[in-house]
PDB file of N, CA and C in Angstrom:
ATOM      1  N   UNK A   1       0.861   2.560   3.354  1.00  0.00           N
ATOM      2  CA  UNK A   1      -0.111   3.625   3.302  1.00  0.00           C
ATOM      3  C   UNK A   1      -1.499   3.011   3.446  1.00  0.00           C
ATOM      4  N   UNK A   2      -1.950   3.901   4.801  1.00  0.00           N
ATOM      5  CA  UNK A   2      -3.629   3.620   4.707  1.00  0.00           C
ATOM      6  C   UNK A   2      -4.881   3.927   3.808  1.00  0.00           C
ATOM      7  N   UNK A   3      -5.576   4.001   3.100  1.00  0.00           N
ATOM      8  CA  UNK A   3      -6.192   4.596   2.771  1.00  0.00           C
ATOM      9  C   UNK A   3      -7.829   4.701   2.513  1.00  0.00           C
ATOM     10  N   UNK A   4      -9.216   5.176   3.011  1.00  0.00           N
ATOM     11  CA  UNK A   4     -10.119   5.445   3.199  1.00  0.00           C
ATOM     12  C   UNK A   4     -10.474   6.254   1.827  1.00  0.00           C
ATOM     13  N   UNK A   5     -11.803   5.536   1.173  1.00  0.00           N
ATOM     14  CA  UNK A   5     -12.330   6.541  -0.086  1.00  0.00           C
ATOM     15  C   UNK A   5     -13.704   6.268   0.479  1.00  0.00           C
ATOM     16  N   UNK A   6     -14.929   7.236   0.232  1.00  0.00           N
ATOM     17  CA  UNK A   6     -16.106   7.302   0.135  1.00  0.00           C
ATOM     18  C   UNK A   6     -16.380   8.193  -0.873  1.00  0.00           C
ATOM     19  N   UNK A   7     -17.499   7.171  -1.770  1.00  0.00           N
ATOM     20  CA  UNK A   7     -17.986   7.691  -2.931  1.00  0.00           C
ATOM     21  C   UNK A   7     -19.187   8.179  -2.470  1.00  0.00           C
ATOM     22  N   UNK A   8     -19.733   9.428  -2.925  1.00  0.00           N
ATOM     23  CA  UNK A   8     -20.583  10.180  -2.379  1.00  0.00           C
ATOM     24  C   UNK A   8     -21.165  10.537  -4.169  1.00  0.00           C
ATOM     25  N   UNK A   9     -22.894  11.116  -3.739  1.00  0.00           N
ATOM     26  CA  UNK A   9     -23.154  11.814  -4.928  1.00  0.00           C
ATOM     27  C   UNK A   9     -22.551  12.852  -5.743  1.00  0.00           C
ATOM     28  N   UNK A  10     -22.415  13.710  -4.977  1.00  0.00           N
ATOM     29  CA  UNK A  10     -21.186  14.639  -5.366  1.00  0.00           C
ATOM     30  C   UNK A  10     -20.350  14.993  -5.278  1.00  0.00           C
ATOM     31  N   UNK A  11     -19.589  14.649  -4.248  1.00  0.00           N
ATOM     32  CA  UNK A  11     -17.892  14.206  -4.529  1.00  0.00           C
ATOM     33  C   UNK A  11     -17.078  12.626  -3.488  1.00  0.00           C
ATOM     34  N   UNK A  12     -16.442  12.594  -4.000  1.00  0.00           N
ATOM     35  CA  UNK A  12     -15.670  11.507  -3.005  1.00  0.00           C
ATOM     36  C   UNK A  12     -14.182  12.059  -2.980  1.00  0.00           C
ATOM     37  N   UNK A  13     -14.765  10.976  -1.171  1.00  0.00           N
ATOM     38  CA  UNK A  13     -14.123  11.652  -0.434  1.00  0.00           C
ATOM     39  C   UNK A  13     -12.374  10.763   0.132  1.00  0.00           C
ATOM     40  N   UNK A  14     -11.300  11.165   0.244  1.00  0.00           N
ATOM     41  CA  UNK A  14     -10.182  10.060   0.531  1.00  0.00           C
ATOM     42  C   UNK A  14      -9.770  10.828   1.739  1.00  0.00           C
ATOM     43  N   UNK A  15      -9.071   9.887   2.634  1.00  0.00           N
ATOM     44  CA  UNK A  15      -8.199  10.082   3.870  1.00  0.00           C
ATOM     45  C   UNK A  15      -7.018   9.177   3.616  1.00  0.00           C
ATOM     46  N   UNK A  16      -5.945   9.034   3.735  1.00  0.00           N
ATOM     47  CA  UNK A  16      -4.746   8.492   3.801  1.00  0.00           C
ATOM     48  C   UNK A  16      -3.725   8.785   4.752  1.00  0.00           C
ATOM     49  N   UNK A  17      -3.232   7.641   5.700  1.00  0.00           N
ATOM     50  CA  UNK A  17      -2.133   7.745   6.256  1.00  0.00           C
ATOM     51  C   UNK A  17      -1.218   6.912   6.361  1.00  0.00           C
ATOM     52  N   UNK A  18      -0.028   7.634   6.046  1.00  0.00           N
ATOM     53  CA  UNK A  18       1.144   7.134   5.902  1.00  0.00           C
ATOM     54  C   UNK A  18       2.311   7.734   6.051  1.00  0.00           C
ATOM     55  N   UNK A  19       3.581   7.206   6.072  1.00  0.00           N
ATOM     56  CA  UNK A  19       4.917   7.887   5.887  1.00  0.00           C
ATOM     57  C   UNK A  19       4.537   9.315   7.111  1.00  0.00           C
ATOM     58  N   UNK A  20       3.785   8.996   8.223  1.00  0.00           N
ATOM     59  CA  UNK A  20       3.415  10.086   9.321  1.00  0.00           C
ATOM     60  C   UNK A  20       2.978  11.361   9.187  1.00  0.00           C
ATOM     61  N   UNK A  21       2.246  11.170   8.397  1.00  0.00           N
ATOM     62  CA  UNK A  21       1.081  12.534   7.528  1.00  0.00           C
ATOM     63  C   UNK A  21       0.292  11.751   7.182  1.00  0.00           C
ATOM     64  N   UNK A  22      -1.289  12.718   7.504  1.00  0.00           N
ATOM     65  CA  UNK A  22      -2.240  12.582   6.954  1.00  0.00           C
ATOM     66  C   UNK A  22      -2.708  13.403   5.680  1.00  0.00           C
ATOM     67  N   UNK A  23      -3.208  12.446   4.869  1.00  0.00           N
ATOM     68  CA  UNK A  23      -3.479  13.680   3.531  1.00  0.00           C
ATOM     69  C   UNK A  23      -5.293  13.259   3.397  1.00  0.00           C
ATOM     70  N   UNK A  24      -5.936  14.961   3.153  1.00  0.00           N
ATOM     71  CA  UNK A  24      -7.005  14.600   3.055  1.00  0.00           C
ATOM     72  C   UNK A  24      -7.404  15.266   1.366  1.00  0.00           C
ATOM     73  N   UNK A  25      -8.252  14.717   0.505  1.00  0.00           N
ATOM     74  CA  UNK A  25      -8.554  14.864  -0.750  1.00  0.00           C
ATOM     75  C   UNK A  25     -10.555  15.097  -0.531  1.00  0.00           C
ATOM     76  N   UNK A  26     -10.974  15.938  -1.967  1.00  0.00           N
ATOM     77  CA  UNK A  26     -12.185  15.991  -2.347  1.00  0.00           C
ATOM     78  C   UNK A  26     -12.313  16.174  -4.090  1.00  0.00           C
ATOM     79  N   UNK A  27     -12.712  15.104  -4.353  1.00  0.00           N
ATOM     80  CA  UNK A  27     -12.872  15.320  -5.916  1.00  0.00           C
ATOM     81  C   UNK A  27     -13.836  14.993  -6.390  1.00  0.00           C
ATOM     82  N   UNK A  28     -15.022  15.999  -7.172  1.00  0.00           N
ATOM     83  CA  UNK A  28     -15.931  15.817  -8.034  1.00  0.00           C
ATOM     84  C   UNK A  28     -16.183  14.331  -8.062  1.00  0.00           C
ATOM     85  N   UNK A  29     -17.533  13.506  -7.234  1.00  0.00           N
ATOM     86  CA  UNK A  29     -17.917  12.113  -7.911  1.00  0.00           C
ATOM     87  C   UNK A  29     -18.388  12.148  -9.099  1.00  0.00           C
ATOM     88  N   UNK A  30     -18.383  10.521 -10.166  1.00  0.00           N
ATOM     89  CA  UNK A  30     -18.493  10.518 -11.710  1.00  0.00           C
ATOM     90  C   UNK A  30     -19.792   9.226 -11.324  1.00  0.00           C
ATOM     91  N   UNK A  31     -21.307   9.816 -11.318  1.00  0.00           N
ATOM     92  CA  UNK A  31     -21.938   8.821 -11.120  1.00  0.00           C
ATOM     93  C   UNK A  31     -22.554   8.118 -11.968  1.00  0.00           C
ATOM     94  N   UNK A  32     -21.926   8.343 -13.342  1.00  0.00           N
ATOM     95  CA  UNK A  32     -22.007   7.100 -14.261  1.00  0.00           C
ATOM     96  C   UNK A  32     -21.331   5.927 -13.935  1.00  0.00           C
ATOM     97  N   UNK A  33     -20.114   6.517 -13.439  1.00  0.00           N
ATOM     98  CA  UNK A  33     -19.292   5.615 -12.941  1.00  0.00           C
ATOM     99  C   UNK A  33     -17.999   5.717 -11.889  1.00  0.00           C
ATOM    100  N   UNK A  34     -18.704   5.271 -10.645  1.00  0.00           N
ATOM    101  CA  UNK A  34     -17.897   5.709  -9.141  1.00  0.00           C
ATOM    102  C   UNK A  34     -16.810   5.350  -9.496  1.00  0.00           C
ATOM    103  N   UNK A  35     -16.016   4.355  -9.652  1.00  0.00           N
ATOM    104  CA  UNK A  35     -14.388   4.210  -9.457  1.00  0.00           C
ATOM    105  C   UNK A  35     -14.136   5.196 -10.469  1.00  0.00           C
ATOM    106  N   UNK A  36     -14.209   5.816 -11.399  1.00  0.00           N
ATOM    107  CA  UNK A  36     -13.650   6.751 -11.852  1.00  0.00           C
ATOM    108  C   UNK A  36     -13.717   7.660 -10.815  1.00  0.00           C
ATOM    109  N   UNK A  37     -14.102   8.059 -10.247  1.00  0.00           N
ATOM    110  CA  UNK A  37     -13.853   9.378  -9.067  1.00  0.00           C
ATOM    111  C   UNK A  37     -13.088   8.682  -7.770  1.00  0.00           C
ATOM    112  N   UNK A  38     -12.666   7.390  -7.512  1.00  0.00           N
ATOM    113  CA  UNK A  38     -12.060   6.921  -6.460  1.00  0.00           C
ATOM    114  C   UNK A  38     -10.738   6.773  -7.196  1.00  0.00           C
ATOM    115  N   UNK A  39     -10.289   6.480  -8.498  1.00  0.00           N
ATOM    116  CA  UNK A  39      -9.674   7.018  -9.182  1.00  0.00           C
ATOM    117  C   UNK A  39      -8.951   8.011  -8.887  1.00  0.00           C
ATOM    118  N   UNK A  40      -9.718   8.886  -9.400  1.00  0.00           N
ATOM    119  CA  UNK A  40      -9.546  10.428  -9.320  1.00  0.00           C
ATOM    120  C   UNK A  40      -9.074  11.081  -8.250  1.00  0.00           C
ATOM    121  N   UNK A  41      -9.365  10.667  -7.099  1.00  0.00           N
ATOM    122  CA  UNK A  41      -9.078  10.936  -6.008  1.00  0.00           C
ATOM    123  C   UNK A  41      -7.435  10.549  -5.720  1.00  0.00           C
ATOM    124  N   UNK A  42      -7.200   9.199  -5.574  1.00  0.00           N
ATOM    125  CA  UNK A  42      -6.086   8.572  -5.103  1.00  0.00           C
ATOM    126  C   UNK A  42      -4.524   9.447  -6.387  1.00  0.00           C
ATOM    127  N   UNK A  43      -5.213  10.287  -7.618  1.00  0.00           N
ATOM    128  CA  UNK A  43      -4.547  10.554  -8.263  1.00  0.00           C
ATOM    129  C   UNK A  43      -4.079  12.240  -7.805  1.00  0.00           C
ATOM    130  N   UNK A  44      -5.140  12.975  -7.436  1.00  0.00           N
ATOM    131  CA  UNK A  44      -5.274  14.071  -6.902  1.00  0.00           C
ATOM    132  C   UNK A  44      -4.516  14.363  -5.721  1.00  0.00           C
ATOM    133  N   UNK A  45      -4.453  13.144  -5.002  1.00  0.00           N
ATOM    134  CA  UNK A  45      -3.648  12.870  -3.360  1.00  0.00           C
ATOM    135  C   UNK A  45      -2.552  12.720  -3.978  1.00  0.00           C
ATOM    136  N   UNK A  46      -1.882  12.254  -5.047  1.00  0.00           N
ATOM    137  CA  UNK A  46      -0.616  11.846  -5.637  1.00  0.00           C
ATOM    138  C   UNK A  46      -0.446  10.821  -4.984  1.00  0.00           C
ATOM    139  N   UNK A  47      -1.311  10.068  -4.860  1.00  0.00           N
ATOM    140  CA  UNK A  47      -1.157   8.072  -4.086  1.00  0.00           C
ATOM    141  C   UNK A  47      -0.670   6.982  -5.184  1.00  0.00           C
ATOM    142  N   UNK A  48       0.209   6.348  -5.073  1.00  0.00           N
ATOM    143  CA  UNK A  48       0.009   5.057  -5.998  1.00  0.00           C
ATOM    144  C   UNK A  48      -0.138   3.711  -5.852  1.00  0.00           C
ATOM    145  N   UNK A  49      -1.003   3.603  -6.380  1.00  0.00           N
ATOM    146  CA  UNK A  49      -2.076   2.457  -5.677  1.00  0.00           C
ATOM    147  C   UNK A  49      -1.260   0.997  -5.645  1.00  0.00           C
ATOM    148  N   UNK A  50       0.100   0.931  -6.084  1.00  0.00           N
ATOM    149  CA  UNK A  50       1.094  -0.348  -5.296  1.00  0.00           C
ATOM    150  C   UNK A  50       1.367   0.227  -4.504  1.00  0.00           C
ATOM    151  N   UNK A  51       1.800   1.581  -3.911  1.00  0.00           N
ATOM    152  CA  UNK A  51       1.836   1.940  -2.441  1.00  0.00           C
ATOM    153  C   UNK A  51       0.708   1.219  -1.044  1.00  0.00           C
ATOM    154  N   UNK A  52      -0.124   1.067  -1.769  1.00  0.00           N
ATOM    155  CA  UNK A  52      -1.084   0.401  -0.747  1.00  0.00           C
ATOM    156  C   UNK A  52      -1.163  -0.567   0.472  1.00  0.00           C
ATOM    157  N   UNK A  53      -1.388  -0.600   1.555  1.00  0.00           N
ATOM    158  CA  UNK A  53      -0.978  -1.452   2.639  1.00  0.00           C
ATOM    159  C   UNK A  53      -2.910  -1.757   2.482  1.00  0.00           C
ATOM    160  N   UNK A  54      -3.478  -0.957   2.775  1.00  0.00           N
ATOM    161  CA  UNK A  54      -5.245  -0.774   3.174  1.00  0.00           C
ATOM    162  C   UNK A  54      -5.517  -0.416   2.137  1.00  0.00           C
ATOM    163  N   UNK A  55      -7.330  -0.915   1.576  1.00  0.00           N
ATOM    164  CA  UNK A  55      -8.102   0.524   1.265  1.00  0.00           C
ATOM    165  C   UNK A  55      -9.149  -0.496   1.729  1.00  0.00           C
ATOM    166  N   UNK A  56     -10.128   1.017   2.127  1.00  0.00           N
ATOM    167  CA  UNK A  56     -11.465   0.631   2.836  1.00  0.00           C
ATOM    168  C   UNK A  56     -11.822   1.755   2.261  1.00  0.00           C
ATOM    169  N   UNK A  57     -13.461   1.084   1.944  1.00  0.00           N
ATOM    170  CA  UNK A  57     -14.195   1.791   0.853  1.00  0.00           C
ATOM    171  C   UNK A  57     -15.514   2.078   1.201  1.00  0.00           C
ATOM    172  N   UNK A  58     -15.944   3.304   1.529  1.00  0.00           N
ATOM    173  CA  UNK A  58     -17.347   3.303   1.519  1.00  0.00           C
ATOM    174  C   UNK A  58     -18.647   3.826   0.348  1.00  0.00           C
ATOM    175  N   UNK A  59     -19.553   3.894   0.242  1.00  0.00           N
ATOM    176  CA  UNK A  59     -20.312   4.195  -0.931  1.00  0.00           C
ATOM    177  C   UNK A  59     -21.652   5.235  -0.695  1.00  0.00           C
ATOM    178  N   UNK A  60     -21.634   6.285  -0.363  1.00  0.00           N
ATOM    179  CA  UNK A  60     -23.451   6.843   0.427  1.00  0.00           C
ATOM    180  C   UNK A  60     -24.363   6.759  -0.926  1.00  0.00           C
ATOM    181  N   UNK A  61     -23.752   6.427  -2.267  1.00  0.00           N
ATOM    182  CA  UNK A  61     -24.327   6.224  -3.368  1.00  0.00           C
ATOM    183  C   UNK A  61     -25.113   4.626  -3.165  1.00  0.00           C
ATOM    184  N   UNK A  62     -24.748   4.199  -3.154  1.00  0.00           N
ATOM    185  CA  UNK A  62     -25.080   2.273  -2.965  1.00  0.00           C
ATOM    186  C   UNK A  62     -25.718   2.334  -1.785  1.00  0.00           C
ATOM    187  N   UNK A  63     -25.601   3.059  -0.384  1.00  0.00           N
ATOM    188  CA  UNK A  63     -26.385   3.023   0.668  1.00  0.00           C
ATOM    189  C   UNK A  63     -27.708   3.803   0.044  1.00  0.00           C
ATOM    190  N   UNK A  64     -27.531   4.725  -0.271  1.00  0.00           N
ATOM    191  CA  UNK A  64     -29.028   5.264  -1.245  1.00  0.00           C
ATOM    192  C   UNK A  64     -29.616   4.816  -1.600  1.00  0.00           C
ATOM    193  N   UNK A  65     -29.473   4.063  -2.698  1.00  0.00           N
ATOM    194  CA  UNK A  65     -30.287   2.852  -3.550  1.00  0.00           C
ATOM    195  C   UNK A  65     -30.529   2.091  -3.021  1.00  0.00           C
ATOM    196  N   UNK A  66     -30.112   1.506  -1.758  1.00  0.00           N
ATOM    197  CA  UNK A  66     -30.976   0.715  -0.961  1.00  0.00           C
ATOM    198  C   UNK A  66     -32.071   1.509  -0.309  1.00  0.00           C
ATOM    199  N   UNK A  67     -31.736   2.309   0.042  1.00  0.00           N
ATOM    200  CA  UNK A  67     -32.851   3.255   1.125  1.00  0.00           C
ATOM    201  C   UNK A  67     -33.815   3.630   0.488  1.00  0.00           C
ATOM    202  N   UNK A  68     -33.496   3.840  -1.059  1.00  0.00           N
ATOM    203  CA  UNK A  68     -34.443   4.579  -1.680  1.00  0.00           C
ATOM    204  C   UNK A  68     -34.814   3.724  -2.807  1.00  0.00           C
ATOM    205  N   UNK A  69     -34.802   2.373  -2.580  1.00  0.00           N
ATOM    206  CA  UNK A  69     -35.580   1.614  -3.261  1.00  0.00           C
ATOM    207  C   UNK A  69     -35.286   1.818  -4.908  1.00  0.00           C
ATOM    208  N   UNK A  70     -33.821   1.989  -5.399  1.00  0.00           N
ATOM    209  CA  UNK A  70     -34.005   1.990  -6.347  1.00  0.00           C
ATOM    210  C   UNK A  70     -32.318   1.058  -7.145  1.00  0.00           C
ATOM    211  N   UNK A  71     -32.686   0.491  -8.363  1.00  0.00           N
ATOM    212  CA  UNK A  71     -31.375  -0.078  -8.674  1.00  0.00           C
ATOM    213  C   UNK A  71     -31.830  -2.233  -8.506  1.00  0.00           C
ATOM    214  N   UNK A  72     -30.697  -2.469  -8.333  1.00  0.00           N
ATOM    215  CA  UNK A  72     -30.675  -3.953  -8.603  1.00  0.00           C
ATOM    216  C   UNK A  72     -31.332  -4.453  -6.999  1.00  0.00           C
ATOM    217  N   UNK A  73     -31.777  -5.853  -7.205  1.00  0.00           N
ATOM    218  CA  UNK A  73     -32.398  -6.498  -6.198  1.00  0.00           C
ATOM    219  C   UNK A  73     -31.149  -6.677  -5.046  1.00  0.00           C
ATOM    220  N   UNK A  74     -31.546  -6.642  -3.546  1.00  0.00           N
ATOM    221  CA  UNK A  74     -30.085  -7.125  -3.102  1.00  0.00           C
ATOM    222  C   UNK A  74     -30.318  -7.780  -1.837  1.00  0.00           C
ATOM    223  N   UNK A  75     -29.604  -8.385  -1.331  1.00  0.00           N
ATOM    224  CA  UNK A  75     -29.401  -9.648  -0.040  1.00  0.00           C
ATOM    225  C   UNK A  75     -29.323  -8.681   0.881  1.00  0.00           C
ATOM    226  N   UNK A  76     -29.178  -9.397   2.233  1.00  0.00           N
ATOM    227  CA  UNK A  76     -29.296  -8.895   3.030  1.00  0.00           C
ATOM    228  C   UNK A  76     -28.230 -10.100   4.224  1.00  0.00           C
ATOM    229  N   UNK A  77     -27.533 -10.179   4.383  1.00  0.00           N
ATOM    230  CA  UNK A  77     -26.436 -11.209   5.399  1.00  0.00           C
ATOM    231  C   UNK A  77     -26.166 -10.564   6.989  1.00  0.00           C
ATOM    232  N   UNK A  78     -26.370 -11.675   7.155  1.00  0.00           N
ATOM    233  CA  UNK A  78     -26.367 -11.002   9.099  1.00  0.00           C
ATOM    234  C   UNK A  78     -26.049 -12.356   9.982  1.00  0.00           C
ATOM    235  N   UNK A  79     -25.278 -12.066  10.656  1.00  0.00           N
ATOM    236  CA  UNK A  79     -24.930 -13.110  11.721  1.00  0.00           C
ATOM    237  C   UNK A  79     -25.898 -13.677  12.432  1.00  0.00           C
ATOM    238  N   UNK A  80     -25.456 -14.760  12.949  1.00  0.00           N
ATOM    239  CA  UNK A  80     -26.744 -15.974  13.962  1.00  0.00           C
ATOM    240  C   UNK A  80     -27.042 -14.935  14.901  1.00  0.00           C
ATOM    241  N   UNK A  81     -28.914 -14.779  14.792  1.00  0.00           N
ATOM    242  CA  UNK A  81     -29.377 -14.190  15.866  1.00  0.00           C
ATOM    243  C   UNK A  81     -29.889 -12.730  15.431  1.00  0.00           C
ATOM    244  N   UNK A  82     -29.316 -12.347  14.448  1.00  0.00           N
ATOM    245  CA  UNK A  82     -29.491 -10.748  13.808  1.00  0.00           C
ATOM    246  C   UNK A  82     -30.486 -10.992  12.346  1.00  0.00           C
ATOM    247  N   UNK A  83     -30.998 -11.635  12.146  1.00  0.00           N
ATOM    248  CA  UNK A  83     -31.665 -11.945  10.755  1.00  0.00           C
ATOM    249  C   UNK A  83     -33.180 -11.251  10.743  1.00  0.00           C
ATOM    250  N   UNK A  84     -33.382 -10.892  12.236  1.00  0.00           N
ATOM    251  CA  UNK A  84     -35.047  -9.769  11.936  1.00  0.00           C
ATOM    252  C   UNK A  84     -34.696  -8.702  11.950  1.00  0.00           C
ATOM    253  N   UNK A  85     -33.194  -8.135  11.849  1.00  0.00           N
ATOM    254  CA  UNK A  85     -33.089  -6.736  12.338  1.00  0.00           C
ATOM    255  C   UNK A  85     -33.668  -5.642  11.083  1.00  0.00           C
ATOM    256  N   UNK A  86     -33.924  -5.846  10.048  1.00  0.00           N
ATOM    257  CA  UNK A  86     -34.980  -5.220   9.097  1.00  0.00           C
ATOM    258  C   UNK A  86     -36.145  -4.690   9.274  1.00  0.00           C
ATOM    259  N   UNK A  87     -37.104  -5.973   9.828  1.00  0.00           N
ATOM    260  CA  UNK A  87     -37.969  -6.217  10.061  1.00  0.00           C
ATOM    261  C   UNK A  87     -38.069  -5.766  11.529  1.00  0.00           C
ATOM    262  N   UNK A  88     -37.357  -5.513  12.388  1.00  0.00           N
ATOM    263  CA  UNK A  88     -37.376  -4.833  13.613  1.00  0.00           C
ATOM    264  C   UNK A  88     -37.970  -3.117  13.471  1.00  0.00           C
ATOM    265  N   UNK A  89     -37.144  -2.633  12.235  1.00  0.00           N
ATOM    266  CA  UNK A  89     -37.172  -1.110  11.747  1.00  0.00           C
ATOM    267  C   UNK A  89     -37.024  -0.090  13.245  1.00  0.00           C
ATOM    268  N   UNK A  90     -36.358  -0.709  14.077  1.00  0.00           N
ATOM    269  CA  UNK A  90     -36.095   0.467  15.471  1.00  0.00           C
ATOM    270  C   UNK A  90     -35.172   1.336  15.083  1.00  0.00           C
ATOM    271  N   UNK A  91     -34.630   1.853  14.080  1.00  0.00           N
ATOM    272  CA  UNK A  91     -33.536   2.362  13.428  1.00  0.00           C
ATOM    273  C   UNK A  91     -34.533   3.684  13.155  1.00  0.00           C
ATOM    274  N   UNK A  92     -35.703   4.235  12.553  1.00  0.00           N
ATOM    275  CA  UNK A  92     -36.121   5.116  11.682  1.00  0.00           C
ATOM    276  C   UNK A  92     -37.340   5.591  12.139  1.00  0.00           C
ATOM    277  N   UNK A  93     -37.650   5.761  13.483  1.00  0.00           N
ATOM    278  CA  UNK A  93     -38.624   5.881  13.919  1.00  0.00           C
ATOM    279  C   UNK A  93     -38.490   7.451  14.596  1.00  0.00           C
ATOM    280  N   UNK A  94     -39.019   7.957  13.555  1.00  0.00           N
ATOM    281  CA  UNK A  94     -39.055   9.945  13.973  1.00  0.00           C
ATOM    282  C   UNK A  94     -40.443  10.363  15.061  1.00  0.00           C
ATOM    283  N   UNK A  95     -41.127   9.549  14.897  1.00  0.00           N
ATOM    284  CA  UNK A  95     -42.125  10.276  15.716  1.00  0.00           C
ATOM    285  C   UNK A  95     -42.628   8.914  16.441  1.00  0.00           C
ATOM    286  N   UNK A  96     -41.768   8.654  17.677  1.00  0.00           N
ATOM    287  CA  UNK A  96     -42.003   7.269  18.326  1.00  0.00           C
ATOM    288  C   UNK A  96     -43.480   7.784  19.053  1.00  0.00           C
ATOM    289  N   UNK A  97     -44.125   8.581  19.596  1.00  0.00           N
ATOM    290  CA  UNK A  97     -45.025   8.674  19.957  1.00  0.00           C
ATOM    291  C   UNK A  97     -46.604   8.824  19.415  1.00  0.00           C
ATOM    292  N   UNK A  98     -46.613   8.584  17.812  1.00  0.00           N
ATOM    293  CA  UNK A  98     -47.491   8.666  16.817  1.00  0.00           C
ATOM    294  C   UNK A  98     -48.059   7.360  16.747  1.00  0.00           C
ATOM    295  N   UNK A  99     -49.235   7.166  17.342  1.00  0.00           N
ATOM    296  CA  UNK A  99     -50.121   6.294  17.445  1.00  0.00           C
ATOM    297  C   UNK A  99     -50.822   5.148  16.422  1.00  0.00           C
ATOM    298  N   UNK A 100     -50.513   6.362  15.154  1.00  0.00           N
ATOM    299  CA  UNK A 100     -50.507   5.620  13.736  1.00  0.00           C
ATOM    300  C   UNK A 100     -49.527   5.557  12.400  1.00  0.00           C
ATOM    301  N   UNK A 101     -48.891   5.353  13.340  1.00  0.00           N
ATOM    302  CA  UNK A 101     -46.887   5.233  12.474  1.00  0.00           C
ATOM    303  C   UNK A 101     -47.418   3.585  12.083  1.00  0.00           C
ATOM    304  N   UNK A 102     -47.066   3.568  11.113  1.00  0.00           N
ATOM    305  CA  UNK A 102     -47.033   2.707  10.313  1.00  0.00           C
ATOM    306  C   UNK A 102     -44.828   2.458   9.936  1.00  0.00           C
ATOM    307  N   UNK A 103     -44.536   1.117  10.237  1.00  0.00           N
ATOM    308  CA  UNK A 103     -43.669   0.662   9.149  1.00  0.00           C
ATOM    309  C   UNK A 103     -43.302   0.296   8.057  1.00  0.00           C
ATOM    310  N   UNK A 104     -42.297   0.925   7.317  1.00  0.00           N
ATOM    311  CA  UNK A 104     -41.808   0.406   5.792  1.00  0.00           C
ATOM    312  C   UNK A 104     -41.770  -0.910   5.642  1.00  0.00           C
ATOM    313  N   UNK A 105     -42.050  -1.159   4.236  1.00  0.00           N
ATOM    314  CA  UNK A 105     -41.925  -2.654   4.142  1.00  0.00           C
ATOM    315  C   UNK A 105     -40.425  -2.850   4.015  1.00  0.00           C
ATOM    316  N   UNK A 106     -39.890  -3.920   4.314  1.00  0.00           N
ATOM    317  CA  UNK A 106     -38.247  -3.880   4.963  1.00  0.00           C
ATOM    318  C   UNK A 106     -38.066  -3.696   3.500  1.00  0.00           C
ATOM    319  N   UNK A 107     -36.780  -3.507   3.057  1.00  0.00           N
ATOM    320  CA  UNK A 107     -35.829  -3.048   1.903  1.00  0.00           C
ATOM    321  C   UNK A 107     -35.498  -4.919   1.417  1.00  0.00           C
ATOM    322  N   UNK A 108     -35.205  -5.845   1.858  1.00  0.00           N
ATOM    323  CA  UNK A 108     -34.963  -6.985   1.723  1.00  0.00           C
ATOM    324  C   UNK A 108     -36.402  -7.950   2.057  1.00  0.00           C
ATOM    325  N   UNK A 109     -36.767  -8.583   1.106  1.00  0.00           N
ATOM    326  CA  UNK A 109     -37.957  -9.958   1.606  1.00  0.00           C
ATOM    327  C   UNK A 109     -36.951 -11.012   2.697  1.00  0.00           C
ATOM    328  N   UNK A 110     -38.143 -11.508   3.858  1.00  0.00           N
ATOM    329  CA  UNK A 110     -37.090 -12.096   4.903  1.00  0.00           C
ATOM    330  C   UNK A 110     -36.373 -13.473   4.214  1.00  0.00           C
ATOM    331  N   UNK A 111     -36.455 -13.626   3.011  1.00  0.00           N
ATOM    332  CA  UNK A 111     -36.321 -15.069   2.251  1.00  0.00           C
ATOM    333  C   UNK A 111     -34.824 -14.536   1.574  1.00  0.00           C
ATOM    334  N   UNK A 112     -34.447 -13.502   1.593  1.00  0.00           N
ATOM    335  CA  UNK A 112     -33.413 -12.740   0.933  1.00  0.00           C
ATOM    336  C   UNK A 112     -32.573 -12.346   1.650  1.00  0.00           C
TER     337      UNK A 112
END
């Protein structure tokens, strides 16, 4: 059995495939504490987690706190050749034709 969880602010989310069915789940996220709702989920699907071949995990909670500048300090790892892509910021640019767009200071110091 495959299985896909994303922890979201307000709920997370599972996909699983296996045994040639897909099962899809939504259960209330616990953002005191996410694996309780990834938990919750795999229990809701009726999954058991020695059934497991995969899990791949995503977080839009942890992508947040980076974006939004809030929570623990964090790294930043990137393959040979990709180490300005922060500092590039071509990713977030809403009004490319605004003369006085200013860039964010990157989310990571380039020493990090």
């Amino acid at each position: 059995m495959r299985v896909g969880i994303e922890v979201g602010g307000t709920f997370t989310d599972l996909v699983a495939v296996g045994d040639g069915k897909i099962t899809v789940t939504k259960v209330p996220s616990t953002p005191h504490s996410p694996d309780i709702g990834a938990l919750n989920a795999l229990k809701e699907a009726g999954i058991d987690i020695s059934s497991l071949s995969d899990l791949a995990h995503g977080s839009t909670v942890a992508t947040n706190a980076v974006l939004e500048r809030k929570g623990a300090k964090v790294a930043f790892i990137a393959t040979e050749g990709f180490r300005d892509i922060l500092f590039l910021q071509r990713h977030d640019r809403r009004s490319i034709y605004n003369i006085q767009y200013q860039k964010r200071e990157p989310q990571v110091k380039r020493q990090d």
